[in-house]
Protein backbone atom coordinates (compact mmCIF):
# COMPACT_ATOMS: atom_id res chain seq x y z
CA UNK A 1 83.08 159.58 -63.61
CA UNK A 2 85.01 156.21 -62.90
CA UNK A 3 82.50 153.59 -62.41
CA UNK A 4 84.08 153.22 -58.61
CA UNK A 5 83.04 156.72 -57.67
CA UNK A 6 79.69 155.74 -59.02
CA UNK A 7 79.04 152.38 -57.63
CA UNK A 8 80.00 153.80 -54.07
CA UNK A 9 77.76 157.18 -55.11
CA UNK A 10 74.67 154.81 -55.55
CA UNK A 11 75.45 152.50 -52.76
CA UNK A 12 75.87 155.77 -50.11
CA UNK A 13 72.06 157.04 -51.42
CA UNK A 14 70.66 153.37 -51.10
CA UNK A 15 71.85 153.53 -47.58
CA UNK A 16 70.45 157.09 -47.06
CA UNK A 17 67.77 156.42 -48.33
CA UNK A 18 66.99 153.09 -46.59
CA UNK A 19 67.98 154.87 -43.04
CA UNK A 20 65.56 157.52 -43.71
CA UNK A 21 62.54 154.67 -44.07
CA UNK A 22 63.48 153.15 -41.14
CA UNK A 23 63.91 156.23 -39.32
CA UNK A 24 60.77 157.42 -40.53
CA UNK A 25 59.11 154.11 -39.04
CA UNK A 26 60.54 154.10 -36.05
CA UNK A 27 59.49 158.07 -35.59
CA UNK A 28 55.81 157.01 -36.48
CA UNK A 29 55.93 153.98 -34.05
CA UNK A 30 57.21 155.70 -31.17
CA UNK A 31 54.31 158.64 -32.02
CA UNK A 32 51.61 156.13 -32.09
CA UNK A 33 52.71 154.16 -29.14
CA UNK A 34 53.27 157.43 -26.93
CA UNK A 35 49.82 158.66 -27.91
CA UNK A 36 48.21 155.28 -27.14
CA UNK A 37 49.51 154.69 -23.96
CA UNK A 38 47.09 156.54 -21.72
CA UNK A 39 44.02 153.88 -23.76
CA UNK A 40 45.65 150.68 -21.79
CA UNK A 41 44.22 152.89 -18.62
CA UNK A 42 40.66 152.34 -19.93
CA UNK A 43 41.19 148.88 -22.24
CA UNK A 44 42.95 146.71 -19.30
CA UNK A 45 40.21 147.21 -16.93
CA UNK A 46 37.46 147.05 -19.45
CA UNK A 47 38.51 143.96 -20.64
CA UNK A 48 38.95 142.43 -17.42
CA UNK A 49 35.37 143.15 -16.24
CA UNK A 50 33.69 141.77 -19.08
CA UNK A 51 36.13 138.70 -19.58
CA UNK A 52 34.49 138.47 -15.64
CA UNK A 53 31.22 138.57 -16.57
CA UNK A 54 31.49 136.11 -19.20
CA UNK A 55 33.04 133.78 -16.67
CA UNK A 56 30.41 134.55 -14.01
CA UNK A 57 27.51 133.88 -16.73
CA UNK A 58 28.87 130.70 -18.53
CA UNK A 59 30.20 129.18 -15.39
CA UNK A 60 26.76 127.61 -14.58
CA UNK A 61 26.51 126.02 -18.57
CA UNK A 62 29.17 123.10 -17.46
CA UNK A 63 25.72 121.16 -16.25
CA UNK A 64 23.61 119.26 -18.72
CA UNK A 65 21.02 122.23 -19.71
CA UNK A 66 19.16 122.81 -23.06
CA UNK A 67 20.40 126.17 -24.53
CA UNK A 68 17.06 126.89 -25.86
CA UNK A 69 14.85 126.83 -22.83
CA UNK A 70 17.27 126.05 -19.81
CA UNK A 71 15.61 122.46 -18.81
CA UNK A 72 17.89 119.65 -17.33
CA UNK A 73 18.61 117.09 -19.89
CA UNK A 74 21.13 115.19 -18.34
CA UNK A 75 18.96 111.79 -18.27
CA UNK A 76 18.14 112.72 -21.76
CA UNK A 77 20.60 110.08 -24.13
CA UNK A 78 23.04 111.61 -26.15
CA UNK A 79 23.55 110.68 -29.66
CA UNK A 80 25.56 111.71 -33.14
CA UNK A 81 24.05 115.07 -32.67
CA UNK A 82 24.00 115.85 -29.02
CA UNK A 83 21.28 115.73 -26.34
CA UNK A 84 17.14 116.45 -27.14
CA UNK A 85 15.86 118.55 -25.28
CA UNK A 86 12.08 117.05 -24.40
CA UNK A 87 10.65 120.16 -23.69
CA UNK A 88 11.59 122.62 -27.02
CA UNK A 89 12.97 119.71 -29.39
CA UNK A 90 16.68 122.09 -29.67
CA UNK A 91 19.49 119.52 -30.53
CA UNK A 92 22.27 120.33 -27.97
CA UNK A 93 25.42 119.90 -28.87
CA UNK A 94 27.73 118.52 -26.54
CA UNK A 95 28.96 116.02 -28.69
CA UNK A 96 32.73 115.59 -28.24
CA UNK A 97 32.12 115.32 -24.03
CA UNK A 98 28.66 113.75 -23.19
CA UNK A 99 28.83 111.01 -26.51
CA UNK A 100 32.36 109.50 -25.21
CA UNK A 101 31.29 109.29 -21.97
CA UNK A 102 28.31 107.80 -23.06
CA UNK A 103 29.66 105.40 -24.88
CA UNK A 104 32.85 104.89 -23.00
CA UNK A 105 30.58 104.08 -19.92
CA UNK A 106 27.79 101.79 -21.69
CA UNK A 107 31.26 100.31 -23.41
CA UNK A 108 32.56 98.96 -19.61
CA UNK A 109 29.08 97.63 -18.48
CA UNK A 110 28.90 96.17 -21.26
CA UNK A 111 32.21 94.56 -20.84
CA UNK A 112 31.56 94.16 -16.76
């Protein structure tokens, strides 16, 4: 065998053979995405009720309120750690929010 007739032999069953993996995928993606396609029916709206409940629950938590026992601490001063609660002693952490406006507030009288 010239080494021609081989080089194109082994290319040709390279080929083949790489067609037949991606064939092969692309049968056992198109299975799995036929057969899955009645589940969006039930996911979708099952996601979108309890991303709405979430919503509903948490949208009340933008107020100053201990997580531990629900009492307002917004006169409470916030430090490094967050608010203390005077009721339960739970650290709340709203640090990033209530500290900077904390200090970006007592920073202008301060200043004013």
């Amino acid at each position: 065998m010239p080494t021609k007739t081989v080089k194109t032999w082994v290319q040709m069953l390279r080929r083949r053979a790489l067609w037949l993996v991606v064939a092969t995928g692309a049968i056992a993606v198109g299975v799995l995405v036929t057969t899955t396609w009645p589940v969006l029916a039930v996911v979708t709206p099952a996601a979108i009720i309890v991303l709405t409940a979430l919503n509903t629950m948490t949208s009340k938590m933008t107020e100053h309120t201990c997580f531990g026992c629900g009492v307002d601490i917004s006169e409470q001063p916030a430090s490094a750690r967050g608010r203390i609660c005077p009721g339960c002693g739970a650290v709340n952490e709203r640090i990033a929010m209530s500290f900077m406006k904390d200090l970006t507030r007592g920073g202008s009288e301060k200043q004013g």
